[in-house]
PDB file of N, CA and C in Angstrom:
ATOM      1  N   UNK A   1      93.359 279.363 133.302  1.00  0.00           N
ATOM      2  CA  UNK A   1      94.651 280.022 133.306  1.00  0.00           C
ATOM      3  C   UNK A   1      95.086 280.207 134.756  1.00  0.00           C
ATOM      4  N   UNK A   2      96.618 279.671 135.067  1.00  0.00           N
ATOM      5  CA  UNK A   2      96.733 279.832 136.169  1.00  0.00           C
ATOM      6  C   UNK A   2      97.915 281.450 136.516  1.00  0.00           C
ATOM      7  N   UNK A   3      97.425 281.806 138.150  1.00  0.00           N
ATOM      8  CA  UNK A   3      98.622 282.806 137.776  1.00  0.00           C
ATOM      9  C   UNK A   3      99.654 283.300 138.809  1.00  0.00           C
ATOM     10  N   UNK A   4     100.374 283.717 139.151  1.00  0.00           N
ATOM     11  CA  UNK A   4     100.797 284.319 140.445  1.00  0.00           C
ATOM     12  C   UNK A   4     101.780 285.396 140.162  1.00  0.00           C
ATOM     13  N   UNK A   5     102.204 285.966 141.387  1.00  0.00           N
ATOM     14  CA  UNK A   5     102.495 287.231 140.983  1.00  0.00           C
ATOM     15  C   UNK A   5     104.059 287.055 141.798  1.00  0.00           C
ATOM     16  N   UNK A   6     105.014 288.355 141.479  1.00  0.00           N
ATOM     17  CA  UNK A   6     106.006 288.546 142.162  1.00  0.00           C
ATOM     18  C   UNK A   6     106.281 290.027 142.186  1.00  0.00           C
ATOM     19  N   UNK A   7     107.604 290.020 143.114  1.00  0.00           N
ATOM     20  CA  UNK A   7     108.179 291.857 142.964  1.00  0.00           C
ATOM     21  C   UNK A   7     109.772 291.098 141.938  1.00  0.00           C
ATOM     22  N   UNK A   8     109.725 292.651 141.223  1.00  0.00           N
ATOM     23  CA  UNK A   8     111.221 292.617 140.689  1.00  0.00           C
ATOM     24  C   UNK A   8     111.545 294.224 140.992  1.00  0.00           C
ATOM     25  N   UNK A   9     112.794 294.464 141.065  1.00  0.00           N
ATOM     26  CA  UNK A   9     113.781 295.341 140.459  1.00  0.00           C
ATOM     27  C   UNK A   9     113.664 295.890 139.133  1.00  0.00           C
ATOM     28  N   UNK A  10     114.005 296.994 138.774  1.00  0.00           N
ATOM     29  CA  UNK A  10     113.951 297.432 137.258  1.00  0.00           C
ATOM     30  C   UNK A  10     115.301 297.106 136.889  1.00  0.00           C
ATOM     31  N   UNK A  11     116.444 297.075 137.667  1.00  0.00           N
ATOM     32  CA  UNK A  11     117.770 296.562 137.463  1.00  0.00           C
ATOM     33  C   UNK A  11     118.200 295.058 137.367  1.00  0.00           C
ATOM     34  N   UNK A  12     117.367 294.265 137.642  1.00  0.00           N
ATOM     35  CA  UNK A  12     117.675 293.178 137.832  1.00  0.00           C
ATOM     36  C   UNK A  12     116.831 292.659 136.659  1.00  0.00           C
ATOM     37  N   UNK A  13     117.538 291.554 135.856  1.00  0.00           N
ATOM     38  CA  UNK A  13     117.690 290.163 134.996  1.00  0.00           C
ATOM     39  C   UNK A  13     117.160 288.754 136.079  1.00  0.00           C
ATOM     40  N   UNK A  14     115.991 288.540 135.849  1.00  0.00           N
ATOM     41  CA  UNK A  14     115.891 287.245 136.587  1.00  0.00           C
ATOM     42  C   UNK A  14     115.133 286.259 135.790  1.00  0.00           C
ATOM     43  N   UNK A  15     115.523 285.261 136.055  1.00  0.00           N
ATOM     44  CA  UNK A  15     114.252 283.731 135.618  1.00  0.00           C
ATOM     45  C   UNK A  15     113.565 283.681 136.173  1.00  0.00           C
ATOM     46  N   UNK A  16     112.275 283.479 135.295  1.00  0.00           N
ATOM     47  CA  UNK A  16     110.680 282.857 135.893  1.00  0.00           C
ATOM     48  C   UNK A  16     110.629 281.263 135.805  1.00  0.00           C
ATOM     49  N   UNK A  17     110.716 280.109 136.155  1.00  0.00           N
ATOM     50  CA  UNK A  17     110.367 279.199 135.817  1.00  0.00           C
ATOM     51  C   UNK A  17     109.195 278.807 136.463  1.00  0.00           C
ATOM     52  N   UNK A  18     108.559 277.998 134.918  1.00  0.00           N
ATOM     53  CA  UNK A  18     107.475 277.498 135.376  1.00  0.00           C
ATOM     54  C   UNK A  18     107.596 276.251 134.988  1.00  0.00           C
ATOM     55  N   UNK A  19     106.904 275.314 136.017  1.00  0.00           N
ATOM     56  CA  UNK A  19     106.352 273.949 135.857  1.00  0.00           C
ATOM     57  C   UNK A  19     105.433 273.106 135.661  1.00  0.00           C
ATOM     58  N   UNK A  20     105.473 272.561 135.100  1.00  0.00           N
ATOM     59  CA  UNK A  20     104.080 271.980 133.561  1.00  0.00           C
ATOM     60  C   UNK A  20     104.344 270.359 134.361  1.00  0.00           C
ATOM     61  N   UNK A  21     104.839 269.994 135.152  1.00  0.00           N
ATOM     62  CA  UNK A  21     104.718 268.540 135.647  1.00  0.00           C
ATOM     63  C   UNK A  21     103.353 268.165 135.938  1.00  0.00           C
ATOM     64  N   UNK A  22     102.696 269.162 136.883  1.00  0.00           N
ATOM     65  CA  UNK A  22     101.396 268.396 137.201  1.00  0.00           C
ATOM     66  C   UNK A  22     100.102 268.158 136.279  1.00  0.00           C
ATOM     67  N   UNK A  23     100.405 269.357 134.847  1.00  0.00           N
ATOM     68  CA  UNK A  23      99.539 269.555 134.222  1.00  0.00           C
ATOM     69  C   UNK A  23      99.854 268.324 133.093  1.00  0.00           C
ATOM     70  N   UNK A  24     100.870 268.109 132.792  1.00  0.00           N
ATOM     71  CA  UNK A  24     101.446 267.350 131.511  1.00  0.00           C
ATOM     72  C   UNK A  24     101.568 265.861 131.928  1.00  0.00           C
ATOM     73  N   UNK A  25     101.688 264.396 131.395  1.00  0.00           N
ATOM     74  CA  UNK A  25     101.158 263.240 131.906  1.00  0.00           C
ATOM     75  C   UNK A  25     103.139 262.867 131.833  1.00  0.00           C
ATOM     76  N   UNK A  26     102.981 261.644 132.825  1.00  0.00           N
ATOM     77  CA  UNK A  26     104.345 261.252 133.342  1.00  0.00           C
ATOM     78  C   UNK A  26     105.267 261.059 132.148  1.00  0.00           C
ATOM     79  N   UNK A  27     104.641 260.677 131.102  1.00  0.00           N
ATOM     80  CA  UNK A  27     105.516 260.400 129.975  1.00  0.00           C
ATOM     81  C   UNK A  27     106.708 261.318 129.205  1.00  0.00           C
ATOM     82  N   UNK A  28     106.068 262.378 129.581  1.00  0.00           N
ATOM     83  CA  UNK A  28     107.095 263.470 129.061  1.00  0.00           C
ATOM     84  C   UNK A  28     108.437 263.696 130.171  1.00  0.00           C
ATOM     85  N   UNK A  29     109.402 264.313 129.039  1.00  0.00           N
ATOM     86  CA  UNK A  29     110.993 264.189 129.661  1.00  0.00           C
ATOM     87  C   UNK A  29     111.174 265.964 130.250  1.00  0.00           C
ATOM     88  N   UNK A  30     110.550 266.696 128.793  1.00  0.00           N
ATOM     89  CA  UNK A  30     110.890 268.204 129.535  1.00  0.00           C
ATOM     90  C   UNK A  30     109.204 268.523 130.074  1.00  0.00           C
ATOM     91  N   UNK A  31     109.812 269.353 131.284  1.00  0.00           N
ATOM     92  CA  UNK A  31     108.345 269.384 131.691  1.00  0.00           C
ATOM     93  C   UNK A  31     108.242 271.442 132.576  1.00  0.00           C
ATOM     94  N   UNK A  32     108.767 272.044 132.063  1.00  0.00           N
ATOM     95  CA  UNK A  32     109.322 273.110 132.617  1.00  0.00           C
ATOM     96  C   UNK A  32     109.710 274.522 131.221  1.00  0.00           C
ATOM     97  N   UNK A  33     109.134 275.407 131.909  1.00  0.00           N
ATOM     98  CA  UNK A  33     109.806 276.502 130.101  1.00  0.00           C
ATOM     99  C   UNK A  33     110.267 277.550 131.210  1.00  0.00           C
ATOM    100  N   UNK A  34     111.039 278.918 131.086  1.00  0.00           N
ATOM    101  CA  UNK A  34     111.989 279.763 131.644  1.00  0.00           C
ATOM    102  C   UNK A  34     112.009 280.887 130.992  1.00  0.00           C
ATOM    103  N   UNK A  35     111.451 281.941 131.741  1.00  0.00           N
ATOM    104  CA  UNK A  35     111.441 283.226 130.755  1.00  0.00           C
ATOM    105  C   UNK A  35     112.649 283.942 131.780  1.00  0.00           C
ATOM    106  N   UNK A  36     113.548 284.965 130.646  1.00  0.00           N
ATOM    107  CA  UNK A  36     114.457 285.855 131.487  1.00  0.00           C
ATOM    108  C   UNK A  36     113.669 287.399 131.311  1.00  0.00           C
ATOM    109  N   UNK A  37     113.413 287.897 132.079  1.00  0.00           N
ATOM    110  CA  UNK A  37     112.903 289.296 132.331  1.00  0.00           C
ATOM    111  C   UNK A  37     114.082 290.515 132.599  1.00  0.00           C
ATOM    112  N   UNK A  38     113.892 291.360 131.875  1.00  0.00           N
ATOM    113  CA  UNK A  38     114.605 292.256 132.503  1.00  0.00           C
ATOM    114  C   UNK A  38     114.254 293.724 132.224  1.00  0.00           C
ATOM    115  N   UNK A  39     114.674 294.806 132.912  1.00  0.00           N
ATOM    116  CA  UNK A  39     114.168 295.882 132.850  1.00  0.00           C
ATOM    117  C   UNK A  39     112.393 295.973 133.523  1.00  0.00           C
ATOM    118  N   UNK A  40     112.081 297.295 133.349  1.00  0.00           N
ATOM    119  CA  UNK A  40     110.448 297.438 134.047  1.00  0.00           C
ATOM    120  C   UNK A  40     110.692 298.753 134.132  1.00  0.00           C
ATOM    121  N   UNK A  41     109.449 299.389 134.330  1.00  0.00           N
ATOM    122  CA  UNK A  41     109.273 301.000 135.574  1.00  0.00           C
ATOM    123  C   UNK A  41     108.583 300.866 137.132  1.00  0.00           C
ATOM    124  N   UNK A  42     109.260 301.154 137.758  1.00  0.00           N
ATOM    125  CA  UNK A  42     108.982 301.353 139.427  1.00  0.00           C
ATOM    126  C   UNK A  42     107.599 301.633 139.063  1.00  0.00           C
ATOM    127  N   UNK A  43     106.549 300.900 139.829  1.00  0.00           N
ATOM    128  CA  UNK A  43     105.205 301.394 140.375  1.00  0.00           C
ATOM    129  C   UNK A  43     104.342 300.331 139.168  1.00  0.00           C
ATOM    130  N   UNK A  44     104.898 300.116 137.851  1.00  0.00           N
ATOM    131  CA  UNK A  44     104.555 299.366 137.211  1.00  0.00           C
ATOM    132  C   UNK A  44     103.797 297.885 137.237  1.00  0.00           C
ATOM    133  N   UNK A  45     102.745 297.625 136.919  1.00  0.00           N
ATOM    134  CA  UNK A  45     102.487 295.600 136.820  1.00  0.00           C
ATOM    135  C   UNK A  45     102.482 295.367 135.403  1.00  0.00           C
ATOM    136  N   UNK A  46     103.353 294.433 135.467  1.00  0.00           N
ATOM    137  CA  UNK A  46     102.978 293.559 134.135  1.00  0.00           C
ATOM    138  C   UNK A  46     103.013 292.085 133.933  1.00  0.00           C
ATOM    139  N   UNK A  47     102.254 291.525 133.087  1.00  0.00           N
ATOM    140  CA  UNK A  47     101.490 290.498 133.244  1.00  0.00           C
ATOM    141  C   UNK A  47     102.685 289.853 132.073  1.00  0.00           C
ATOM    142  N   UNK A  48     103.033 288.537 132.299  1.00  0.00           N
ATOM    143  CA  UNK A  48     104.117 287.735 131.286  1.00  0.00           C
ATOM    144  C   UNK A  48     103.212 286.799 131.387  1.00  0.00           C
ATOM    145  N   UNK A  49     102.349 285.962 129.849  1.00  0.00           N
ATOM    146  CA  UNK A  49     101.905 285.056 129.273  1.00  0.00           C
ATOM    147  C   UNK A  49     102.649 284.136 128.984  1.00  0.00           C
ATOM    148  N   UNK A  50     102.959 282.843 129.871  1.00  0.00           N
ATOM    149  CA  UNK A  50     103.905 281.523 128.982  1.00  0.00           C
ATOM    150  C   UNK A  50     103.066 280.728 128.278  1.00  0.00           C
ATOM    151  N   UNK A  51     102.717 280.439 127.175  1.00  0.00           N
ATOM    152  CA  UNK A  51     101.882 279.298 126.736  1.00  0.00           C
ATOM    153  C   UNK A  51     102.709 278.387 125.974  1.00  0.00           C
ATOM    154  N   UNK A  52     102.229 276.798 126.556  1.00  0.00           N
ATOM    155  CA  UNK A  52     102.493 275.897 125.704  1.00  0.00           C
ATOM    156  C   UNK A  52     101.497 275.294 124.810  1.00  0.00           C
ATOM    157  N   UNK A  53     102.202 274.247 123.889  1.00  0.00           N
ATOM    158  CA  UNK A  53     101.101 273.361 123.003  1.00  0.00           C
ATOM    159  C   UNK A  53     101.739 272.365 122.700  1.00  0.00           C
ATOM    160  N   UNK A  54     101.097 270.906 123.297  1.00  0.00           N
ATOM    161  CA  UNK A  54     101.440 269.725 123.917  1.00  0.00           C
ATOM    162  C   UNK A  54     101.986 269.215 122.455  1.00  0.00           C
ATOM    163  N   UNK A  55     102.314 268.137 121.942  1.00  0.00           N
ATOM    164  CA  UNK A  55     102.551 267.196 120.597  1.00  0.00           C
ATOM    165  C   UNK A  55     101.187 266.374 120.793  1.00  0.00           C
ATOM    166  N   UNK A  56     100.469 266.690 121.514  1.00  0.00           N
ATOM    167  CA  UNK A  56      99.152 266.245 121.318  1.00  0.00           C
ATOM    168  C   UNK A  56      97.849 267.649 120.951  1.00  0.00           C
ATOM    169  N   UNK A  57      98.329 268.540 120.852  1.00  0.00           N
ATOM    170  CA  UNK A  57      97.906 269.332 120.155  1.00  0.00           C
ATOM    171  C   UNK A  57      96.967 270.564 121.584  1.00  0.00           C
ATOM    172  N   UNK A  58      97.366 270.058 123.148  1.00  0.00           N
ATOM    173  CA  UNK A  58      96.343 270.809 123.791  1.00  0.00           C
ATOM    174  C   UNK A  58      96.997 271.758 124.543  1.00  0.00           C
ATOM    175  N   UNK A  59      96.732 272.986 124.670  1.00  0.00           N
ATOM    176  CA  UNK A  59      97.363 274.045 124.845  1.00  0.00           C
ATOM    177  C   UNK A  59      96.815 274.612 126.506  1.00  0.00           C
ATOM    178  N   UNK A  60      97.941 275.120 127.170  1.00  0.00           N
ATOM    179  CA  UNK A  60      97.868 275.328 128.422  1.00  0.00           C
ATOM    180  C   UNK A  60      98.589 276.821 128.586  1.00  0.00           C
ATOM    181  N   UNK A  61      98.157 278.018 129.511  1.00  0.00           N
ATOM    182  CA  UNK A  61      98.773 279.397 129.758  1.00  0.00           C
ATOM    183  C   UNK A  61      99.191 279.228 131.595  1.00  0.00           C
ATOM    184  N   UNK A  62     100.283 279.665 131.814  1.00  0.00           N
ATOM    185  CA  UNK A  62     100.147 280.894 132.963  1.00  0.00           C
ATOM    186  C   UNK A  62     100.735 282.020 132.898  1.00  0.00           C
ATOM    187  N   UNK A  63     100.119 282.742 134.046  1.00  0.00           N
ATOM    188  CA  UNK A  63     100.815 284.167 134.040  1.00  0.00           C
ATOM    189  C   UNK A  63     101.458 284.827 135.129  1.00  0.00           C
ATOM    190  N   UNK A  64     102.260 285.415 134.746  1.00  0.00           N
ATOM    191  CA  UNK A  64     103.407 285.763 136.342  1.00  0.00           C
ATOM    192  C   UNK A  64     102.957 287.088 136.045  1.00  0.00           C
ATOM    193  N   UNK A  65     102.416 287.461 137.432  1.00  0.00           N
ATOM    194  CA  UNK A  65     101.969 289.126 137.323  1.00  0.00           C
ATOM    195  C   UNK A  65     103.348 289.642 138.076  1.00  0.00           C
ATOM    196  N   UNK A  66     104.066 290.785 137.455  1.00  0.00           N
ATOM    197  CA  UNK A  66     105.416 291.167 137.880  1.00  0.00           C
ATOM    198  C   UNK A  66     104.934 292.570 138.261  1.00  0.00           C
ATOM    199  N   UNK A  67     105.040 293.090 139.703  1.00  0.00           N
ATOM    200  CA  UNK A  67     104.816 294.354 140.453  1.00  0.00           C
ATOM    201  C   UNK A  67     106.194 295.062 140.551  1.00  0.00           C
ATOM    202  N   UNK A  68     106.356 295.944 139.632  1.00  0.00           N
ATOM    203  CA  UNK A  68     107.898 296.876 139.967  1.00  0.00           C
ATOM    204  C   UNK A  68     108.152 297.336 140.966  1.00  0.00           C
ATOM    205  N   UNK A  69     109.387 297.222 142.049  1.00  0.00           N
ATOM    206  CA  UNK A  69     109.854 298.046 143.130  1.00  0.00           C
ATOM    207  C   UNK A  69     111.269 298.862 142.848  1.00  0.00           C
ATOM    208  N   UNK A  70     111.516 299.619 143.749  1.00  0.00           N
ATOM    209  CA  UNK A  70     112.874 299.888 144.046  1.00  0.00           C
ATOM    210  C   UNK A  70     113.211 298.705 144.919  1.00  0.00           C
ATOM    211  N   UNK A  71     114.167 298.258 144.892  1.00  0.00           N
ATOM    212  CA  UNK A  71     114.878 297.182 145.760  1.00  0.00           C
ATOM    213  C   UNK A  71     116.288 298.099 146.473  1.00  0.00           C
TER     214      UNK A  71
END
């Protein structure tokens, strides 16, 4: 499982994208999934799980560890 982290805002709506190119073989067209986040509590971490599962049946996670600030 791979993972990395960021800061957000509790006010702010943002996209996570993640990219599945290096993990997924050239053949595929979409290679990318997009979570919108919004809301949190200041001082807060929370951990967002994306998982896929290939049409070949093999399943891959990461995780965006999200650290709440005031901005």
């Amino acid at each position: 499982m791979s993972r990395f982290s960021t800061l957000k805002d509790p006010g702010s709506t943002l996209d996570y994208q993640i990219d599945w190119s290096q993990w997924l073989a050239s053949s595929n067209t979409t290679t990318e999934t997009v979570q919108w986040l919004a809301g949190g509590t200041v001082g807060a971490v929370y951990q967002v799980v994306n998982q896929i599962t290939t049409a070949g049946g093999r399943i891959a996670e990461r995780t965006i560890e999200i650290r709440m600030i005031d901005r």
